[in-house]
Protein backbone atom coordinates (compact mmCIF):
# COMPACT_ATOMS: atom_id res chain seq x y z
CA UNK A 1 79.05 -73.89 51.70
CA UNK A 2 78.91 -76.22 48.58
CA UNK A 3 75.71 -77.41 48.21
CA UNK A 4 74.13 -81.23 46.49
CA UNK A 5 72.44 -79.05 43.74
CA UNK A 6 71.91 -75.67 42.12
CA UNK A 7 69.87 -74.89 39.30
CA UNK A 8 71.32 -73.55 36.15
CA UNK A 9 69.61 -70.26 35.93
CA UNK A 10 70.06 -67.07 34.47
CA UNK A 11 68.79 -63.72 32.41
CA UNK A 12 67.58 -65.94 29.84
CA UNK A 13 64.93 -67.74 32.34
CA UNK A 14 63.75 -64.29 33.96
CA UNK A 15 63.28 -62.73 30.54
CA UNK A 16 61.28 -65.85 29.45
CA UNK A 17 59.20 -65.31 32.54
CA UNK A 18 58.79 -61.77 31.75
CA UNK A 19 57.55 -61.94 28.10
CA UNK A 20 54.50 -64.41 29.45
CA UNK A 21 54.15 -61.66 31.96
CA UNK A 22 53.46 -58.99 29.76
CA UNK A 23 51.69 -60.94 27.74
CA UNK A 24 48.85 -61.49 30.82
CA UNK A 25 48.35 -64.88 30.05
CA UNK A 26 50.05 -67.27 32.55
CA UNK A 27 47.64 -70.31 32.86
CA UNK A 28 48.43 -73.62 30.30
CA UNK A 29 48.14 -71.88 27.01
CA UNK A 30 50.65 -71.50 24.04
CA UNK A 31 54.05 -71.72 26.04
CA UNK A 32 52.67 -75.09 27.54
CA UNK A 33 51.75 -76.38 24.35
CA UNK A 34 55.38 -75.47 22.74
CA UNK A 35 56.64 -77.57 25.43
CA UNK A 36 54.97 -80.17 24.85
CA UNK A 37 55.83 -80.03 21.14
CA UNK A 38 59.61 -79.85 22.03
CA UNK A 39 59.85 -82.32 24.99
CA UNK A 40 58.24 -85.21 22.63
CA UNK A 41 60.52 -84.66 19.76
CA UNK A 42 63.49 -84.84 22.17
CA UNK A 43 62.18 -88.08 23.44
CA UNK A 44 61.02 -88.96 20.64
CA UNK A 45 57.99 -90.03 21.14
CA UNK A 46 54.12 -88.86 19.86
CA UNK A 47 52.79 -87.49 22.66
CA UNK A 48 53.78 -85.32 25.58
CA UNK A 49 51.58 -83.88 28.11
CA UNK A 50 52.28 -81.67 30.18
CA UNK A 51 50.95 -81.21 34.11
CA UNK A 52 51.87 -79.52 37.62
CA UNK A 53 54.25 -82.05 38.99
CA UNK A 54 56.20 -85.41 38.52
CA UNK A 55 54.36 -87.36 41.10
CA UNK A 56 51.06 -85.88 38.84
CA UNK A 57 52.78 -87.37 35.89
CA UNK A 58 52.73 -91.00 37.15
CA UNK A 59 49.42 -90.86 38.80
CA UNK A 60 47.85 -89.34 35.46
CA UNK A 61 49.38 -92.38 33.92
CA UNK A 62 48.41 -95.03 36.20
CA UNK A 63 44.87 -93.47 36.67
CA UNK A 64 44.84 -93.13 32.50
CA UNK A 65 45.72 -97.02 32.80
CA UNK A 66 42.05 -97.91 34.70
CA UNK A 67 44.22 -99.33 37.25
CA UNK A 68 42.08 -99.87 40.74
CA UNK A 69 41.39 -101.92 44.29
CA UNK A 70 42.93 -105.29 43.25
CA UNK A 71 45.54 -104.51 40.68
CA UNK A 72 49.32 -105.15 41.17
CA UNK A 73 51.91 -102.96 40.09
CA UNK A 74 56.00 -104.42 40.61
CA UNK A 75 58.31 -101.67 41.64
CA UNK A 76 61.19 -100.77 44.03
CA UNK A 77 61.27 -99.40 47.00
CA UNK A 78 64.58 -97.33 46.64
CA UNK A 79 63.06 -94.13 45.31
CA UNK A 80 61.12 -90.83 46.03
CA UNK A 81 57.64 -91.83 47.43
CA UNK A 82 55.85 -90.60 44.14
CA UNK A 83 56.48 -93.74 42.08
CA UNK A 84 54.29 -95.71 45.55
CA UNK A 85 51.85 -92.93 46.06
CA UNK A 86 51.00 -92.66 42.70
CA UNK A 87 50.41 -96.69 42.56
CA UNK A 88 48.44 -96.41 45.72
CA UNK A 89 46.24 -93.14 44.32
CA UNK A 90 44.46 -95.49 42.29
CA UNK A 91 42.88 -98.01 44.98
CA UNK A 92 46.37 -100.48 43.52
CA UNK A 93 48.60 -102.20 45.45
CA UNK A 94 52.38 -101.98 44.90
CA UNK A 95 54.82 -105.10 44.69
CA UNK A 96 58.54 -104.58 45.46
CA UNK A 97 61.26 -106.66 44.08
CA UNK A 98 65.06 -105.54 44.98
CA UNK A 99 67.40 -103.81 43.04
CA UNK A 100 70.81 -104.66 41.55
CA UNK A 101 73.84 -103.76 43.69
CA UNK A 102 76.01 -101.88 40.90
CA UNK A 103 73.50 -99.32 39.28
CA UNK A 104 70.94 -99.49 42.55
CA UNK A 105 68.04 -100.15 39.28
CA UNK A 106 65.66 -102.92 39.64
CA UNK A 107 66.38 -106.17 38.82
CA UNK A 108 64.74 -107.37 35.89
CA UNK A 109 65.51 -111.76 36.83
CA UNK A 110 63.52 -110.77 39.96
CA UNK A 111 60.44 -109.59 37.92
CA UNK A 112 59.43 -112.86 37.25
CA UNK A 113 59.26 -114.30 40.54
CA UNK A 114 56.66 -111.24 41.34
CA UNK A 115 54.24 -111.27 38.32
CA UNK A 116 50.56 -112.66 39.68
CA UNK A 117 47.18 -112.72 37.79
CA UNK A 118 46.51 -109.20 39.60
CA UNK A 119 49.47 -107.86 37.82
CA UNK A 120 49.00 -104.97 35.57
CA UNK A 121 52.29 -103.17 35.40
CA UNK A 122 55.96 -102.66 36.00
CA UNK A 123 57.22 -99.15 37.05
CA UNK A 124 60.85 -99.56 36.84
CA UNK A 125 62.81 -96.21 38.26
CA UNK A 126 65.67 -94.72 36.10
CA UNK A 127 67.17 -93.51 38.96
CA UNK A 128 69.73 -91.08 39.52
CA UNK A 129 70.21 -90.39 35.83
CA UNK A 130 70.77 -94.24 34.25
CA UNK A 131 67.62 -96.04 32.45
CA UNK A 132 66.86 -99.51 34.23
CA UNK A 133 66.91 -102.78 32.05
CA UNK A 134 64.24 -101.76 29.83
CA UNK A 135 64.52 -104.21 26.92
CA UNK A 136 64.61 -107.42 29.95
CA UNK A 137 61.77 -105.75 31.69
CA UNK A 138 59.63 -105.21 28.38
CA UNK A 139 60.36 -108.29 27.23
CA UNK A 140 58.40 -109.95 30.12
CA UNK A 141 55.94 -107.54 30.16
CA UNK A 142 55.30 -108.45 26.35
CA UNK A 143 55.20 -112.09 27.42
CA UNK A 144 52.65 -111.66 30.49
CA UNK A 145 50.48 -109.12 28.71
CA UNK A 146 52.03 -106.11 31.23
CA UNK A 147 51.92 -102.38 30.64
CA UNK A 148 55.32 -100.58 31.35
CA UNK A 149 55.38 -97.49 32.87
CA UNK A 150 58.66 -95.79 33.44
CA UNK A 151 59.71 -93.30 36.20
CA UNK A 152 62.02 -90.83 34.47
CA UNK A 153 61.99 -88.04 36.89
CA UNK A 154 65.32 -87.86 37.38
CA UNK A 155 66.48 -89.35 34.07
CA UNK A 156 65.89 -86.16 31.60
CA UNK A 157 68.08 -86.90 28.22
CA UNK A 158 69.25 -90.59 29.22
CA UNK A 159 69.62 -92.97 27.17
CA UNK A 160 69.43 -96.84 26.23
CA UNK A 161 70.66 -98.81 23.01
CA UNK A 162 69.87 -95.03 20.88
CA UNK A 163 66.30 -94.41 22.48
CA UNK A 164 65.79 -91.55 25.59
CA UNK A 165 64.42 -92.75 28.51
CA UNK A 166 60.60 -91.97 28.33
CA UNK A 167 60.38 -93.64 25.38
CA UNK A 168 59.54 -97.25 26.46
CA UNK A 169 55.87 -97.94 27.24
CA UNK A 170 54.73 -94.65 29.27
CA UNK A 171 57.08 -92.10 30.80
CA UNK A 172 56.84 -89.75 33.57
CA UNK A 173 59.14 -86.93 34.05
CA UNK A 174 59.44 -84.35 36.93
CA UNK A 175 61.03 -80.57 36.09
CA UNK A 176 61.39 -79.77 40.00
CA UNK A 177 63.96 -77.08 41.36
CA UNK A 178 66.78 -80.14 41.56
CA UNK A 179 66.26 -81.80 38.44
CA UNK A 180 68.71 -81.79 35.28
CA UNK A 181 66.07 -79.44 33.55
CA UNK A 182 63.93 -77.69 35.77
CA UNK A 183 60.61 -75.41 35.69
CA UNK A 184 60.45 -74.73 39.34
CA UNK A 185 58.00 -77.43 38.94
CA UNK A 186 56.30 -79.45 36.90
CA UNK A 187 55.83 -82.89 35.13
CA UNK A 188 55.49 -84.24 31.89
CA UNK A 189 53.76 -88.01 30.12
CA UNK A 190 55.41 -89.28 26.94
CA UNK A 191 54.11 -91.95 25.21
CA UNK A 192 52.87 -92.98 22.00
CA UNK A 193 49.81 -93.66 23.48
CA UNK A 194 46.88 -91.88 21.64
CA UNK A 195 44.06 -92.67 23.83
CA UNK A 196 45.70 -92.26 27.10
CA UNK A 197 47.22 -88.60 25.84
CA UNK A 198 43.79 -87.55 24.95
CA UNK A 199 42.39 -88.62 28.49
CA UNK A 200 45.17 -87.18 30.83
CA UNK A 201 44.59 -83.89 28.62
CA UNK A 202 41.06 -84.08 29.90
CA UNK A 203 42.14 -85.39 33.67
CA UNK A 204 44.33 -82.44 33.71
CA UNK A 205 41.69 -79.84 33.02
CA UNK A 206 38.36 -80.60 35.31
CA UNK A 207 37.17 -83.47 32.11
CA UNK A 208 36.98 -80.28 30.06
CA UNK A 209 36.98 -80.29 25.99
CA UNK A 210 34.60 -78.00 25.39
CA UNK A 211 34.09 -75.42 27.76
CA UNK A 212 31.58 -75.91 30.63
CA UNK A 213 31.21 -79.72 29.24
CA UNK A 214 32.72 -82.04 31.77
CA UNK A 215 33.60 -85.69 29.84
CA UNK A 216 34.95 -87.15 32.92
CA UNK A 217 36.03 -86.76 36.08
CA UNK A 218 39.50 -84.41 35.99
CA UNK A 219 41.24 -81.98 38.49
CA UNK A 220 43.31 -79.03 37.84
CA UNK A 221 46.51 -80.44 37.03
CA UNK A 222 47.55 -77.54 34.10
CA UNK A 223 50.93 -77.00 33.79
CA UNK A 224 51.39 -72.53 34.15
CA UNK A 225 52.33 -70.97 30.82
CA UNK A 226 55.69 -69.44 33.49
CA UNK A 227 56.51 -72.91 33.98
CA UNK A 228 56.76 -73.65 30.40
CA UNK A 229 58.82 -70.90 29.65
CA UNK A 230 61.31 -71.65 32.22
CA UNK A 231 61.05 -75.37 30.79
CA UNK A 232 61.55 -74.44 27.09
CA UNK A 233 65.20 -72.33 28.27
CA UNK A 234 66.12 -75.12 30.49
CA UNK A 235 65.53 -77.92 27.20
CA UNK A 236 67.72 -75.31 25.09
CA UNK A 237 70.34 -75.86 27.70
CA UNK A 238 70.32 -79.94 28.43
CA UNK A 239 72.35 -80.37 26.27
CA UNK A 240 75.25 -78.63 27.43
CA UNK A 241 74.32 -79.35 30.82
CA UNK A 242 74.35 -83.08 30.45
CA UNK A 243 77.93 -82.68 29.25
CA UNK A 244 78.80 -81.11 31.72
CA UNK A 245 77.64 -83.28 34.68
CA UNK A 246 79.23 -86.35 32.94
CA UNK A 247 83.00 -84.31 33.08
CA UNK A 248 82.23 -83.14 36.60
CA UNK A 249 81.25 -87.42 37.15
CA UNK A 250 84.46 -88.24 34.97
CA UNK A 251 86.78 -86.24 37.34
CA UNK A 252 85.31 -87.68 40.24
CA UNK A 253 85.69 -91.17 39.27
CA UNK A 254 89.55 -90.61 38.29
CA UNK A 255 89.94 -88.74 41.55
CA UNK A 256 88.37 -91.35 43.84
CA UNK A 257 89.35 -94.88 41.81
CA UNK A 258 91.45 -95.95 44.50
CA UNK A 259 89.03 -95.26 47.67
CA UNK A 260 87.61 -98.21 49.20
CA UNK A 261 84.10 -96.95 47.74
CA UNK A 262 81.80 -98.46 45.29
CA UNK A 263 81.68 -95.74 42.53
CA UNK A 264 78.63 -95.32 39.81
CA UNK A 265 78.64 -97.84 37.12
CA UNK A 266 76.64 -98.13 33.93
CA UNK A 267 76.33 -101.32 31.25
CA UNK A 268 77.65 -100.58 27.54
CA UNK A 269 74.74 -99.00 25.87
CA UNK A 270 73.25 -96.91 28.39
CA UNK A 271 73.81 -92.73 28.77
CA UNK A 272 73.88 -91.34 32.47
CA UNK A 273 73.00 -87.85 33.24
CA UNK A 274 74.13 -88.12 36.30
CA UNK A 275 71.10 -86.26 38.22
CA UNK A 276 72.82 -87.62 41.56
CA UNK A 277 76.88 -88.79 41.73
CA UNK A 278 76.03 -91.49 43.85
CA UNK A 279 78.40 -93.49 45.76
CA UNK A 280 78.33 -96.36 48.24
CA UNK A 281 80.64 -95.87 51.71
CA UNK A 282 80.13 -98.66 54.07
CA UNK A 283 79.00 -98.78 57.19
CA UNK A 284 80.32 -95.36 58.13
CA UNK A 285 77.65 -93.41 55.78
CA UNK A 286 76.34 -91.22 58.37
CA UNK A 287 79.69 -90.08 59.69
CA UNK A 288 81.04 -89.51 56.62
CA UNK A 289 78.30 -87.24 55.79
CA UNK A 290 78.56 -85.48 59.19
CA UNK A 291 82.25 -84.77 58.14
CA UNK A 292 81.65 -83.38 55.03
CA UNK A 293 78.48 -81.00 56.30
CA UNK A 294 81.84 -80.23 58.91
CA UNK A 295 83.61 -79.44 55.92
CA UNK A 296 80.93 -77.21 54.33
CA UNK A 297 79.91 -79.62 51.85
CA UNK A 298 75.89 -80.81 51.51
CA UNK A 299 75.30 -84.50 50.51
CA UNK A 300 72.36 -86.16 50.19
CA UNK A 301 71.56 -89.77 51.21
CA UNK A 302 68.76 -90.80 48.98
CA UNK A 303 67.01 -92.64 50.49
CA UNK A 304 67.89 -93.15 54.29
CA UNK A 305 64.72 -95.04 54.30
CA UNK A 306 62.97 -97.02 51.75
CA UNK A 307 59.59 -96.98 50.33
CA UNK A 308 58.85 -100.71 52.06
CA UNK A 309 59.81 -99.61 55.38
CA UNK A 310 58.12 -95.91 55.70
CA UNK A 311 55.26 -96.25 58.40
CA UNK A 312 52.12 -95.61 56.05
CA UNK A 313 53.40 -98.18 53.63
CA UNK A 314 54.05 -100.57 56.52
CA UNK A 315 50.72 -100.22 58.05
CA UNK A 316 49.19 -101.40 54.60
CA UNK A 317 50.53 -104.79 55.47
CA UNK A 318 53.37 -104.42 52.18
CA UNK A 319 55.94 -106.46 53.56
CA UNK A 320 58.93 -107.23 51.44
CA UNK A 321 62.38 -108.62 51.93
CA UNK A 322 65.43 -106.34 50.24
CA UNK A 323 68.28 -106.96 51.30
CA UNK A 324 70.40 -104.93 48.67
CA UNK A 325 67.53 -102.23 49.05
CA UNK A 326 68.55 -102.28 53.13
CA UNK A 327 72.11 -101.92 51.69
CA UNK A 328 71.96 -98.55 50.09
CA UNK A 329 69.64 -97.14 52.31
CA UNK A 330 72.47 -97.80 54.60
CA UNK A 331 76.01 -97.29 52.94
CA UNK A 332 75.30 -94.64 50.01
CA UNK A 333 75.34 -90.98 49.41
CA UNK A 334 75.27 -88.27 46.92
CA UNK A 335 78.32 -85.38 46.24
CA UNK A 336 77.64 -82.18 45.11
CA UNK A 337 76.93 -82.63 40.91
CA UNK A 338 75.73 -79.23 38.88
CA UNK A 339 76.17 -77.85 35.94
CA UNK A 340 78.39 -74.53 37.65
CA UNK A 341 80.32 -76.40 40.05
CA UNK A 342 83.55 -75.65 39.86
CA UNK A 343 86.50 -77.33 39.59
CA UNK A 344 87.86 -76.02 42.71
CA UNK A 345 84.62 -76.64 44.52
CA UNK A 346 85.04 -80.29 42.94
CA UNK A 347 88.91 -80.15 43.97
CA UNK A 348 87.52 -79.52 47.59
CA UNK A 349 84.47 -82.21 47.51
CA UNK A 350 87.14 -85.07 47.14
CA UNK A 351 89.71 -83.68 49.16
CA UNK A 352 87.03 -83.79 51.94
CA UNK A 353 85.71 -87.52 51.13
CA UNK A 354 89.12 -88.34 50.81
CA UNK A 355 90.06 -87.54 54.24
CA UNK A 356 86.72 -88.77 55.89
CA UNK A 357 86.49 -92.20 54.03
CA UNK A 358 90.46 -92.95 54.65
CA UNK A 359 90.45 -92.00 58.36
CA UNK A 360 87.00 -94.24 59.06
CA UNK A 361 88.78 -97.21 57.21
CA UNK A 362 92.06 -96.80 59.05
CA UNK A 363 89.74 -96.54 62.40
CA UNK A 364 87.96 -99.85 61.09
CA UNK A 365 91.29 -101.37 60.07
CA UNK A 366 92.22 -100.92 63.89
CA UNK A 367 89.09 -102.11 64.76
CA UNK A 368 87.62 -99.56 66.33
């Protein structure tokens, strides 16, 4: 079986795992703060802080922000439920404007149309490995007194016009098992952001600065010094890695350029990691998929349903209209992209899409 994803792991990750080991200290501690160090020079940026999970990440931000009951924060609906939950841990109230049809980012003219006196923020997504519109989106949160935060959790290393994605505004990253760097998990903040570093380092650790002195209210959301060490081996390696995805990405795209498929697409100035090879099939999605699990080959379909139709969101009364969001809920899916796929694995990935997406066509073509 090929699967969507497999970590790039090896004898350098267990014997970073073994030195904190034997060292007996595996809560946040030196390894976490080395992290840190590294991760905001890569992004370069002042500040990163580390914590237990992506979906941590943003709600550290958004909680960092003072954001409550009342507040508005613009995002999209087509992504993981962490970029809404997080909004909605605060007592705020998400506002979803569709995305563009080519890069499935959100659409910075619809911004605009969305902004109210409650609004606070905008949380574009950099999904799938490609940063959204970040100098449209900026540029009318500059001009409506906005805060950006950006979800980077799958974007580790992208980049826009020279600058990584986490570097606009606030960034939240995620290092789970299927990201393009991964501690098992994880989650990191970048920002340049004195202030709100300083607080989520408190937030993080029960309000504590000096021990037994609780400044404010905080939970145990510490990073583990494992986790670091795992991350710091995995940073080492993005590099490389990243390089790797895009050839696997280039040989798709030459191999399926003729397909009656909408491939991934990216505007001049922007990097993608390619986190997810993402491609839009038609009407025949689910079939297609079926065929390939036939031909042991895992895709994913991210996501078969969107943040602004899942029941809990629906039973807060968020109604929205997205068509395009309806749209790749419906028609896309992801192929198999690592680091150590092969290219015989790849050879057999397209063979099988090949087949499946030609023989539904033909089938259409007949109508049937």
């Amino acid at each position: 079986m090929i699967p969507l994803s497999r970590p790039d792991l090896g004898p350098e990750e267990a014997e970073a795992v073994a030195a904190v080991m034997r060292t007996g200290m595996l809560a946040q501690n030196h390894k976490v703060a080395e992290f840190e160090a590294r991760w905001a020079e890569y992004c370069g940026v002042e500040h990163a802080v580390a914590v237990s999970s992506g979906t941590i990440a943003l709600m550290s931000v958004f909680a960092g922000l003072g954001l409550g009951p009342g507040d508005e924060v613009i995002t999209v609906a087509h992504t993981f439920n962490a970029t809404v939950s997080s909004i909605l841990f605060t007592g705020a109230t998400p506002v979803f404007i569709d995305i563009e049809p080519d890069t499935f980012l959100m659409s910075a003219a619809r911004i605009q149309t969305a902004i109210t006196s409650r609004t606070r923020a905008i949380c574009p997504v950099s999904l799938f490995g490609l940063v959204a519109d970040m100098d449209a989106i900026q540029a009318l949160a500059d001009r409506h007194g906005l805060t950006v935060v950006e979800d980077a959790g799958q974007a580790h290393g992208a980049g826009y016009r020279g600058r990584r994605a986490g570097s606009f505004g606030y960034g939240a990253f995620s290092f789970y098992g299927t990201a393009n760097m991964t501690a098992g998990e994880g989650g990191m903040v970048t920002t340049n952001d004195t202030r709100l570093a300083d607080w989520i380092r408190l937030f993080r650790n029960h309000g504590i600065h000096e021990r037994h002195q609780h400044e404010i209210l905080g939970y145990n959301f510490r990073m583990t010094e494992i986790a670091a060490a795992i991350g710091l081996v995995q940073l080492g390696k993005l590099e490389s890695n990243t390089a790797r995805r895009q050839a696997i990405a280039g040989r798709y795209e030459e191999a399926l350029a003729d397909l009656p498929i909408q491939l991934p697409s990216w505007p001049d100035g922007r990097t993608h990691v390619f986190n997810q090879y993402t491609v839009a099939v038609g009407a025949h999605r689910d079939s297609i998929v079926a065929d390939m699990d036939a031909a042991g080959i895992t895709c994913g379909v991210y996501y078969p349903i969107p943040l602004h139709r899942q029941p809990y969101v629906m039973e807060l009364g968020l109604e929205a209209e997205l068509p395009r969001t309806d749209a790749a809920a419906a028609t896309s899916m992801s192929l198999p992209i690592y680091p150590n796929l092969t290219e015989a694995e790849q050879d057999t990935v397209v063979a099988a899409l090949r087949a499946s997406v030609l023989r539904h066509a033909t089938a259409a073509g007949d109508g049937s």
